[in-house]
PDB file of N, CA and C in Angstrom:
ATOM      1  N   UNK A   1      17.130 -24.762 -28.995  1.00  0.00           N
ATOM      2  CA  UNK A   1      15.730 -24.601 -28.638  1.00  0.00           C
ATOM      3  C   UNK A   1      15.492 -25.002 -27.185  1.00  0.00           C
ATOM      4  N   UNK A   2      16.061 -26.308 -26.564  1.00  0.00           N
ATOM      5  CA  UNK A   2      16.002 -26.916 -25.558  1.00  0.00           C
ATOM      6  C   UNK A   2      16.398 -25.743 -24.316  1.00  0.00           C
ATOM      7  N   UNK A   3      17.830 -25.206 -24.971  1.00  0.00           N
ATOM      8  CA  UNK A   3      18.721 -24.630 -24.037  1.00  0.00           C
ATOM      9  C   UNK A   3      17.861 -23.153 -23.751  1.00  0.00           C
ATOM     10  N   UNK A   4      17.272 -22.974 -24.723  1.00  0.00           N
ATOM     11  CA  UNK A   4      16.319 -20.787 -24.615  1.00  0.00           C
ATOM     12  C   UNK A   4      15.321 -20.738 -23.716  1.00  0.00           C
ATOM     13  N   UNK A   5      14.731 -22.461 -24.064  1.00  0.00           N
ATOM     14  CA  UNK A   5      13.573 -22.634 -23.087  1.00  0.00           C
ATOM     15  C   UNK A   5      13.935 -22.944 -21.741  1.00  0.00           C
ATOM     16  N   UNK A   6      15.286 -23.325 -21.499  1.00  0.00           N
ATOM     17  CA  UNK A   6      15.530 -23.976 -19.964  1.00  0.00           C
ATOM     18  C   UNK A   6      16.019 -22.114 -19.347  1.00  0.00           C
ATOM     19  N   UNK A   7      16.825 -21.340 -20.400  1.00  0.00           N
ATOM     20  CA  UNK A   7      17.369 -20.233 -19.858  1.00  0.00           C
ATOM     21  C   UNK A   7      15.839 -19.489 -19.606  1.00  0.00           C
ATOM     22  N   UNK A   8      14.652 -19.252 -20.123  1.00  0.00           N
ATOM     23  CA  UNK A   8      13.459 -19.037 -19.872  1.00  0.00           C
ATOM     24  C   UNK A   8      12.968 -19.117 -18.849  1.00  0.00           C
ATOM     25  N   UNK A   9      12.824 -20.216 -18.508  1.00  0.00           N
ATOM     26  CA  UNK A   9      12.497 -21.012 -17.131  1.00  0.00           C
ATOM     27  C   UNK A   9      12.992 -20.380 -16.233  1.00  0.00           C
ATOM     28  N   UNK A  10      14.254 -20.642 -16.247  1.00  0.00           N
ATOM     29  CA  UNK A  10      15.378 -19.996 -15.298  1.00  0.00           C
ATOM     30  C   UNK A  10      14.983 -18.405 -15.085  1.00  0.00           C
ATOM     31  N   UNK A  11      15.631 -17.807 -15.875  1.00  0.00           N
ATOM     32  CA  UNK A  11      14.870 -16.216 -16.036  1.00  0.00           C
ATOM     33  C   UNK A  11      13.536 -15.987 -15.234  1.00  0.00           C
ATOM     34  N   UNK A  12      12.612 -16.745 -15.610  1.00  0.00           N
ATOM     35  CA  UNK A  12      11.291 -16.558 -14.753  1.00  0.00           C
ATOM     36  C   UNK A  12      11.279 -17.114 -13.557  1.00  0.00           C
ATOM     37  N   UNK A  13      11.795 -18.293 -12.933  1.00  0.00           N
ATOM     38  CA  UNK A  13      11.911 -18.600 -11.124  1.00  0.00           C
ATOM     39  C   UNK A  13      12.848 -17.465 -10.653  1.00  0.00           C
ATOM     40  N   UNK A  14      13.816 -17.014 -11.438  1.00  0.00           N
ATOM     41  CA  UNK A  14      14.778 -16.033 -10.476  1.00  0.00           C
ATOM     42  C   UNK A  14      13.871 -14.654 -10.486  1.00  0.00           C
ATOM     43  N   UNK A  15      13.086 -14.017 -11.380  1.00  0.00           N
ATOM     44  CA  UNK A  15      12.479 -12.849 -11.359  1.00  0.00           C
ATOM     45  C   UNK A  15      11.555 -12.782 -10.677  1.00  0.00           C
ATOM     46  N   UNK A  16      11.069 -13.815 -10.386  1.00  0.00           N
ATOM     47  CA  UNK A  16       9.818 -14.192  -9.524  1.00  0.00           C
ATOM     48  C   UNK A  16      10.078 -13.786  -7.940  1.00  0.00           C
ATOM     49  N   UNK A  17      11.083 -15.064  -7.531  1.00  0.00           N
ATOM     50  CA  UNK A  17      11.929 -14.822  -6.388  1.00  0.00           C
ATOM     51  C   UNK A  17      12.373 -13.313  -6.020  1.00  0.00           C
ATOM     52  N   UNK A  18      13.245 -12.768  -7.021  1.00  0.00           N
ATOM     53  CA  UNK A  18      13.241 -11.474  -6.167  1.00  0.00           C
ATOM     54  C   UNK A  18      12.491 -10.408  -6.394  1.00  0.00           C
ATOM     55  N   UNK A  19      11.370 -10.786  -7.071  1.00  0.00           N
ATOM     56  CA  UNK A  19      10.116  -9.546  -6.991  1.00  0.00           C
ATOM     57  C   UNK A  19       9.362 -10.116  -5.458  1.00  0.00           C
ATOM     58  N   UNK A  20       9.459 -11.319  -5.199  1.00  0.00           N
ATOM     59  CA  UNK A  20       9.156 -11.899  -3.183  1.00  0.00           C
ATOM     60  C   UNK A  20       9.797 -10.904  -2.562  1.00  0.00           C
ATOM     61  N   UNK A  21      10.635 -10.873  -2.671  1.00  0.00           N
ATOM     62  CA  UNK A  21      11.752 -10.542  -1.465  1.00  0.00           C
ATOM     63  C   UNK A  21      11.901  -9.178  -1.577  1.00  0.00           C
ATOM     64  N   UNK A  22      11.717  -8.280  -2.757  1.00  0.00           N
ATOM     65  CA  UNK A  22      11.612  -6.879  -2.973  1.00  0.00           C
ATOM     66  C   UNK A  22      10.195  -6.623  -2.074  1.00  0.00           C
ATOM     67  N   UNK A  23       9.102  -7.262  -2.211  1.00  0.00           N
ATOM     68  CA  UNK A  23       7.658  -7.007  -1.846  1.00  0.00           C
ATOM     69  C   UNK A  23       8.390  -7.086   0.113  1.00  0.00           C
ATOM     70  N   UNK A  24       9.226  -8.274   0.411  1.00  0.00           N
ATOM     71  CA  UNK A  24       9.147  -8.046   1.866  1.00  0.00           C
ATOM     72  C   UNK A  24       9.912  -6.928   2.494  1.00  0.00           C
ATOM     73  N   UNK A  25      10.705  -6.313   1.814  1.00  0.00           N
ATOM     74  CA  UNK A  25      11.829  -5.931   2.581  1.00  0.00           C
ATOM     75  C   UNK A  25      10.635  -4.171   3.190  1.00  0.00           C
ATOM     76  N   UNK A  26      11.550  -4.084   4.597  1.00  0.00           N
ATOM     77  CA  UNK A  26      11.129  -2.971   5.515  1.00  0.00           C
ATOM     78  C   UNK A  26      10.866  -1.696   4.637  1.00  0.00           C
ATOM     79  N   UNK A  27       9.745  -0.847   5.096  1.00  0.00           N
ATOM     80  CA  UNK A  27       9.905   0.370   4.229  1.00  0.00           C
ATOM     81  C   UNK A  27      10.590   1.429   3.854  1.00  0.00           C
ATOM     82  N   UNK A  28      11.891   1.244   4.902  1.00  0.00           N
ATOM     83  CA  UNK A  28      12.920   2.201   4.920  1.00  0.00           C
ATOM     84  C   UNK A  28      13.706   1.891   4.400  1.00  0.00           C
ATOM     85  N   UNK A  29      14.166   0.844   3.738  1.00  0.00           N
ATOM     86  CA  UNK A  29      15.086  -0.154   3.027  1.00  0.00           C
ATOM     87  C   UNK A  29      15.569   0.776   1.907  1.00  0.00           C
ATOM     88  N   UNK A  30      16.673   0.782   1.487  1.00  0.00           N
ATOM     89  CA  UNK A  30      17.120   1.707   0.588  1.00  0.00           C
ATOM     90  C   UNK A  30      17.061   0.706  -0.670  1.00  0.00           C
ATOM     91  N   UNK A  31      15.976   1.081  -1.558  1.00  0.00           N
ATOM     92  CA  UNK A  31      15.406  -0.074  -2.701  1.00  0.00           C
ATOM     93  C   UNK A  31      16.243  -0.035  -4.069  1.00  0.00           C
ATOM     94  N   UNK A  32      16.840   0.973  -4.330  1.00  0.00           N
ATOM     95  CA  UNK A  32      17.087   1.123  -5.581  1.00  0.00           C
ATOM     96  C   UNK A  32      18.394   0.199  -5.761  1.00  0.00           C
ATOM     97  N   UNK A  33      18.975  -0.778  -5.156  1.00  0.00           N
ATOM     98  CA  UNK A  33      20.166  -1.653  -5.159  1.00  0.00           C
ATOM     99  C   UNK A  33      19.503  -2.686  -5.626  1.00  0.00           C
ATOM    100  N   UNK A  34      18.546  -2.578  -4.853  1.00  0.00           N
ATOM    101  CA  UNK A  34      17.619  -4.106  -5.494  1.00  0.00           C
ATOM    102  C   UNK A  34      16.846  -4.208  -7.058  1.00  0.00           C
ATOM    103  N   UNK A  35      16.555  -2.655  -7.219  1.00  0.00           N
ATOM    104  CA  UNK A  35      15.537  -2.273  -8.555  1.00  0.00           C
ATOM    105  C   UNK A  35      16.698  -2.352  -9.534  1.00  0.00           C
ATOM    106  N   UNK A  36      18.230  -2.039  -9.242  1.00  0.00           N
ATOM    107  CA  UNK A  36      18.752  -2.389 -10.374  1.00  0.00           C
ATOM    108  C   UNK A  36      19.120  -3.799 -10.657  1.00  0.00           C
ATOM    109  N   UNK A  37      19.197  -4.504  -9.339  1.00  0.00           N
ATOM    110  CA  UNK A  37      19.573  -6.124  -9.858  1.00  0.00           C
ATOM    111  C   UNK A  37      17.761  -6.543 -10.871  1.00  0.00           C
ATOM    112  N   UNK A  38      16.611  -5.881 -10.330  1.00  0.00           N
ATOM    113  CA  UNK A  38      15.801  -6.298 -10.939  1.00  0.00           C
ATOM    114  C   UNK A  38      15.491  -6.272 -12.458  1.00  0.00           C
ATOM    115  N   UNK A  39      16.539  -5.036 -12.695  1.00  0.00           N
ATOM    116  CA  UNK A  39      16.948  -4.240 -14.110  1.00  0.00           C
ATOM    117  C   UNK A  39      17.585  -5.741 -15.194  1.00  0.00           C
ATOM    118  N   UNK A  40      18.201  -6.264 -14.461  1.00  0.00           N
ATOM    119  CA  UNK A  40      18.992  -7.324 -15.277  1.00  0.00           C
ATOM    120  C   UNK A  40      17.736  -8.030 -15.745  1.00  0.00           C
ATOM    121  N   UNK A  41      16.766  -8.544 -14.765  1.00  0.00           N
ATOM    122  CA  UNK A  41      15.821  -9.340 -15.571  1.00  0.00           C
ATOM    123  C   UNK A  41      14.652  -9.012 -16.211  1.00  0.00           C
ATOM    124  N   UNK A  42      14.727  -7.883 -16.310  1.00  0.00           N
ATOM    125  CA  UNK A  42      12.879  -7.127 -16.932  1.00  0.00           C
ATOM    126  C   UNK A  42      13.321  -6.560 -17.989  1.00  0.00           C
ATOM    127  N   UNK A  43      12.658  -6.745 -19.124  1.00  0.00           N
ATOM    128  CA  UNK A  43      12.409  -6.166 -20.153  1.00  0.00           C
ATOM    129  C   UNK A  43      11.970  -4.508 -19.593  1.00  0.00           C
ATOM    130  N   UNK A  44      12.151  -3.792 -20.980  1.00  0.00           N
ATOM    131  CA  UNK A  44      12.132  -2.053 -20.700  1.00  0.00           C
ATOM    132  C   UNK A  44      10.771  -1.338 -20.702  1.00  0.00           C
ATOM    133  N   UNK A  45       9.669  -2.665 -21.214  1.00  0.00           N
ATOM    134  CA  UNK A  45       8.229  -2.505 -20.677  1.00  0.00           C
ATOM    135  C   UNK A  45       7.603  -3.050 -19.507  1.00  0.00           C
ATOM    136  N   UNK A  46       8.731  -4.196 -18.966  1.00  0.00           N
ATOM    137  CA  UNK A  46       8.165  -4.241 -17.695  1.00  0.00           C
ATOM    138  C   UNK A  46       8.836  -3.654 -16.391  1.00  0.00           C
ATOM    139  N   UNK A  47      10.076  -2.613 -16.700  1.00  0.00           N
ATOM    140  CA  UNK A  47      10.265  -1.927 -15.693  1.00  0.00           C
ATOM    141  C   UNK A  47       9.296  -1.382 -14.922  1.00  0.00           C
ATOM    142  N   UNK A  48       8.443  -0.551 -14.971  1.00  0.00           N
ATOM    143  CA  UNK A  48       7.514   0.326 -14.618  1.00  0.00           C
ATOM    144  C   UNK A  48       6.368  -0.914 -13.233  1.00  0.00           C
ATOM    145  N   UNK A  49       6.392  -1.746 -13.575  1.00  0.00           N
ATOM    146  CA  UNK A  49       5.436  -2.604 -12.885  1.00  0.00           C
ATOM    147  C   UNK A  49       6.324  -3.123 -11.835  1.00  0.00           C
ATOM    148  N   UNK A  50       7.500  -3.764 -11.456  1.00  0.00           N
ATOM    149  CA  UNK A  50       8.163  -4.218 -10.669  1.00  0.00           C
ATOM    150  C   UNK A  50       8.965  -3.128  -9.919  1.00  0.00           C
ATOM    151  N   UNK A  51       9.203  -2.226 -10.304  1.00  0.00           N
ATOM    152  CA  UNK A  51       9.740  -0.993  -9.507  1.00  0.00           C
ATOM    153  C   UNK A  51       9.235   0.040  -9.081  1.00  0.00           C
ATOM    154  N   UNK A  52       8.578   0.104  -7.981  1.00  0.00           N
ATOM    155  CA  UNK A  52       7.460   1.318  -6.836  1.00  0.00           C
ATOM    156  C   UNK A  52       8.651   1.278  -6.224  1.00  0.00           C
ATOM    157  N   UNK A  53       8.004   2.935  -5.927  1.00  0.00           N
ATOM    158  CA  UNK A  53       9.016   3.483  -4.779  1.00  0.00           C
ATOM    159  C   UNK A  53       8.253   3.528  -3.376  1.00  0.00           C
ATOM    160  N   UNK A  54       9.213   3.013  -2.521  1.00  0.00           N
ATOM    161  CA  UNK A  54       8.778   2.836  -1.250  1.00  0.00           C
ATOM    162  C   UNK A  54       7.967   4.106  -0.676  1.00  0.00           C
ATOM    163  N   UNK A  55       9.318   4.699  -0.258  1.00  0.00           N
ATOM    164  CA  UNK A  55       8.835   6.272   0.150  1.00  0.00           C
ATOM    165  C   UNK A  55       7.142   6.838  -0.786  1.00  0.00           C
ATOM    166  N   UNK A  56       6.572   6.352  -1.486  1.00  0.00           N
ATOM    167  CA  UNK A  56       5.571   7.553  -2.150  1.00  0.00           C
ATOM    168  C   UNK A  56       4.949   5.954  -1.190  1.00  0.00           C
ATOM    169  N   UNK A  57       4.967   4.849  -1.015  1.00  0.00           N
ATOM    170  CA  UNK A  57       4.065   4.422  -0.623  1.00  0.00           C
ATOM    171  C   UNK A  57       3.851   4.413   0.441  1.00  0.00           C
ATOM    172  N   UNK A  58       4.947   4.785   1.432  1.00  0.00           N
ATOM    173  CA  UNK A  58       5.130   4.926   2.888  1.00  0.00           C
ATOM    174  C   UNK A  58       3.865   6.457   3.129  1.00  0.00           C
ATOM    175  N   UNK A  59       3.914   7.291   2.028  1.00  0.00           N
ATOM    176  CA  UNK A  59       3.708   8.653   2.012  1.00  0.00           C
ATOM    177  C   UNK A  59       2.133   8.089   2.090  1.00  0.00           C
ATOM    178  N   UNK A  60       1.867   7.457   1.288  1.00  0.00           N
ATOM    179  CA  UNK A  60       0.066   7.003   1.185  1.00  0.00           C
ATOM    180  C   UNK A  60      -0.441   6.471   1.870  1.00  0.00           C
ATOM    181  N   UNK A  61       0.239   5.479   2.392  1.00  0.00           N
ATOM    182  CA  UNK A  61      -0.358   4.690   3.740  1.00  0.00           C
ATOM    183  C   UNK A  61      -0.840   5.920   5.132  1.00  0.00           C
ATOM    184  N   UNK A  62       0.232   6.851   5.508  1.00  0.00           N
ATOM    185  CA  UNK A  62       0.349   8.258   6.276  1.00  0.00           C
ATOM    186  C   UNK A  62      -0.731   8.789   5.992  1.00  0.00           C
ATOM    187  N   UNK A  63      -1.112   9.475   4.594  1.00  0.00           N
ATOM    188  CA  UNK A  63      -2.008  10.176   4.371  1.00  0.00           C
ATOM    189  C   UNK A  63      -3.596   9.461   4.010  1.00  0.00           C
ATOM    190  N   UNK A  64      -3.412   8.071   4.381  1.00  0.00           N
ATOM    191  CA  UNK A  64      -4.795   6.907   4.457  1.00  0.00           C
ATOM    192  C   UNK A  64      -5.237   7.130   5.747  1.00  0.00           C
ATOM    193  N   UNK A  65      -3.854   7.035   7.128  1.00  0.00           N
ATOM    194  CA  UNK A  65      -4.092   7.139   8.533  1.00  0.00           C
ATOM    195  C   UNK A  65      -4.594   8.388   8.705  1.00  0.00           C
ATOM    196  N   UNK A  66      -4.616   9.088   8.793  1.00  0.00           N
ATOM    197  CA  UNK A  66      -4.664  10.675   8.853  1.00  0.00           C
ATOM    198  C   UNK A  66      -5.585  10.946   8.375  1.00  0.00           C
ATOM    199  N   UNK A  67      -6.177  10.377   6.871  1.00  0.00           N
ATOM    200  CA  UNK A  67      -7.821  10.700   6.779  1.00  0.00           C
ATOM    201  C   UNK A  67      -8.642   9.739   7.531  1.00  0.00           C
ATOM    202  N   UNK A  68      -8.216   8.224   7.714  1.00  0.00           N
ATOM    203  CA  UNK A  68      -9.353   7.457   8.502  1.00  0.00           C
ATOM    204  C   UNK A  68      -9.334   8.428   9.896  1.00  0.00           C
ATOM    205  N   UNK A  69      -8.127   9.030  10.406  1.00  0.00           N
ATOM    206  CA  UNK A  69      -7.969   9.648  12.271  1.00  0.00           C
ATOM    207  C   UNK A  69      -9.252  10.634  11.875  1.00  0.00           C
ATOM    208  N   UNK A  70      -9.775  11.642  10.791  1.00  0.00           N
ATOM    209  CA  UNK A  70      -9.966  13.122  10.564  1.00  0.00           C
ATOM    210  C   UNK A  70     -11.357  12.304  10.685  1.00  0.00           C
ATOM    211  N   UNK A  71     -11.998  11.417   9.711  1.00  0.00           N
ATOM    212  CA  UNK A  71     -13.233  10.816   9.597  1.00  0.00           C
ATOM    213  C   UNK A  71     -13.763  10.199  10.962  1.00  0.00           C
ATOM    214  N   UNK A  72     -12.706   9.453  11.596  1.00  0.00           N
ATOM    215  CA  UNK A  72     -13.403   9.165  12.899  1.00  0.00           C
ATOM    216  C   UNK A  72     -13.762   9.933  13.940  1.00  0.00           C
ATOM    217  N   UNK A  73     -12.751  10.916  13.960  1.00  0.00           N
ATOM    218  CA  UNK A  73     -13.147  12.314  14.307  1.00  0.00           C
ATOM    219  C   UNK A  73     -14.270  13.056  14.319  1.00  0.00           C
ATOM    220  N   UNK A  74     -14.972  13.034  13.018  1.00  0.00           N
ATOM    221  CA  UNK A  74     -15.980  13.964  12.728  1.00  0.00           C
ATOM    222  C   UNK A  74     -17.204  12.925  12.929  1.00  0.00           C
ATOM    223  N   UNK A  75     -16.600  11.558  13.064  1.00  0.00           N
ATOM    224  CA  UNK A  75     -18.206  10.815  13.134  1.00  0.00           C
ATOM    225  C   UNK A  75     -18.457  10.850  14.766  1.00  0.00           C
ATOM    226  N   UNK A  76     -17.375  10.749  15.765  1.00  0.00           N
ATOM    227  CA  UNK A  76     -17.130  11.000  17.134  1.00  0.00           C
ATOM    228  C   UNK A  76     -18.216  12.389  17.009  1.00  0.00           C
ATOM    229  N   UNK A  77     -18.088  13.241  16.802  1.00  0.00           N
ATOM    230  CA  UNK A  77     -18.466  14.851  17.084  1.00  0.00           C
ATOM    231  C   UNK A  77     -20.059  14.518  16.793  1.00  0.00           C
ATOM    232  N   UNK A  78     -20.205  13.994  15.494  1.00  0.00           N
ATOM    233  CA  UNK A  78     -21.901  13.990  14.726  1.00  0.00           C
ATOM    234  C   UNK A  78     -22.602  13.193  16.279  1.00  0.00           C
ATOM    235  N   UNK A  79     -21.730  12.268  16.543  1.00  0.00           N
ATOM    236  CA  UNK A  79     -22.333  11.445  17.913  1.00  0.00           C
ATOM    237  C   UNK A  79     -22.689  12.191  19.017  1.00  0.00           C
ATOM    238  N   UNK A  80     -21.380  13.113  19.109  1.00  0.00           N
ATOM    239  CA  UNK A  80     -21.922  13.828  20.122  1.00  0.00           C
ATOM    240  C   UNK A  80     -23.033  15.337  20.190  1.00  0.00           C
ATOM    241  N   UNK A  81     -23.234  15.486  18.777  1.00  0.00           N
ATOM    242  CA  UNK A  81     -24.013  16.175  18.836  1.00  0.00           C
ATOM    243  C   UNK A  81     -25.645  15.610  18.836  1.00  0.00           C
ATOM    244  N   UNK A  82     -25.800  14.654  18.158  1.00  0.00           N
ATOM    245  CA  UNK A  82     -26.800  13.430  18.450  1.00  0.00           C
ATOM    246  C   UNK A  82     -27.444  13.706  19.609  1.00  0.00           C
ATOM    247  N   UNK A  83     -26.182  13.498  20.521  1.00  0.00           N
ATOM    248  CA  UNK A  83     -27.041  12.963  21.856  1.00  0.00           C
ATOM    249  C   UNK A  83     -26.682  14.299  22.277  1.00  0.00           C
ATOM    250  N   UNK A  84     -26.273  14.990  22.235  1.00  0.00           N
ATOM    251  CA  UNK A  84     -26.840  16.595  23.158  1.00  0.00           C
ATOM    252  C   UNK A  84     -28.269  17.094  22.431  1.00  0.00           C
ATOM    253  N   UNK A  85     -28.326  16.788  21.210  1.00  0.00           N
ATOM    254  CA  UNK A  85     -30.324  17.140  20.786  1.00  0.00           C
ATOM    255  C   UNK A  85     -31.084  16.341  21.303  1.00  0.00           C
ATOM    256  N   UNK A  86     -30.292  15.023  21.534  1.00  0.00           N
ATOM    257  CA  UNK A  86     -31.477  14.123  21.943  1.00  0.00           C
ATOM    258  C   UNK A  86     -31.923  14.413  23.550  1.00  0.00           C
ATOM    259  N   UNK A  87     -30.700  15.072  24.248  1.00  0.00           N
ATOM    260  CA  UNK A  87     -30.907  15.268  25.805  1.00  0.00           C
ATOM    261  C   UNK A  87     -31.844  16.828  26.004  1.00  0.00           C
ATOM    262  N   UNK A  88     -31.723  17.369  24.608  1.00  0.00           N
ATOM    263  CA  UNK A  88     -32.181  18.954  24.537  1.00  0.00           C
ATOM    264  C   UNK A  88     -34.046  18.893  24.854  1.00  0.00           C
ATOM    265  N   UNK A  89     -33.898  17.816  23.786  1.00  0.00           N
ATOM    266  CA  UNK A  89     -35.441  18.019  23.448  1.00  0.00           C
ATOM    267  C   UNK A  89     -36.013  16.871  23.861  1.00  0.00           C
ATOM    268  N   UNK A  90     -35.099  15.500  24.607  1.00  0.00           N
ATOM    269  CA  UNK A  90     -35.748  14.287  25.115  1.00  0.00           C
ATOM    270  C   UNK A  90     -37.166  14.482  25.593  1.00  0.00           C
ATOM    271  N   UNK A  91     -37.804  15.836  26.169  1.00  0.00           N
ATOM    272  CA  UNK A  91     -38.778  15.990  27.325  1.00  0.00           C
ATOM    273  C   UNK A  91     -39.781  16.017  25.950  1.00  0.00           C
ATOM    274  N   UNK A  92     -39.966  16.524  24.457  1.00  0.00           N
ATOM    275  CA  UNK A  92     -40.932  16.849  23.681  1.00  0.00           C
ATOM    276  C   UNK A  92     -40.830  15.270  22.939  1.00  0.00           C
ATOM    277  N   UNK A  93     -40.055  14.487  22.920  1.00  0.00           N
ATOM    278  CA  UNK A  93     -40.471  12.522  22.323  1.00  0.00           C
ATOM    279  C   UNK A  93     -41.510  12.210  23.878  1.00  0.00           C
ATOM    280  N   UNK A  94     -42.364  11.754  22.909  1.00  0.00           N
ATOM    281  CA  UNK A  94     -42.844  10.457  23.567  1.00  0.00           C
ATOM    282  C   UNK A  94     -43.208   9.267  23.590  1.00  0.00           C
ATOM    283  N   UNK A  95     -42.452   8.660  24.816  1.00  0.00           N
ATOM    284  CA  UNK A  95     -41.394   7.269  25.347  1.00  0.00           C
ATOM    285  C   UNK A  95     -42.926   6.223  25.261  1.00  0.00           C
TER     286      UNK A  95
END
């Protein structure tokens, strides 16, 4: 009983640890060396939660930049159309 609970313990500081060190490593890192040492310690329902693939997240972050670039874009333009009505018709406000 003593010994399941200490191998327990154990089991959970080491899974812990290298789900850290999986979270740091670079995004180009070739992951799946690591997802199988992670294989040794996860049960076959908690595969799915400790193993993301880099690449689809590298892919989302890209396509996050690329819509914030498109949105700032179009709020840039709304600005500038703003102030070309406002310079159009400035003479019919009155200041």
């Amino acid at each position: 009983m003593i010994a399941s609970s200490i191998f327990l313990l154990f089991e959970l500081i080491s899974r812990t640890f290298l789900i850290k060190i999986y979270k740091k490593l670079p995004l180009d890192w070739n992951h799946q060396i690591l997802c199988r040492f992670l294989f040794l310690f996860d049960e076959e329902k908690e595969l799915r939660i400790h193993t993301f693939d880099f690449s689809r997240r590298r892919e989302y972050y890209k396509k996050r930049k690329k819509k914030r670039k498109n949105e700032n874009e179009k709020d840039k333009e709304k600005e500038k159309i703003k102030i070309k009505i406002k310079r159009k018709y400035s003479r019919f406000f009155v200041k």
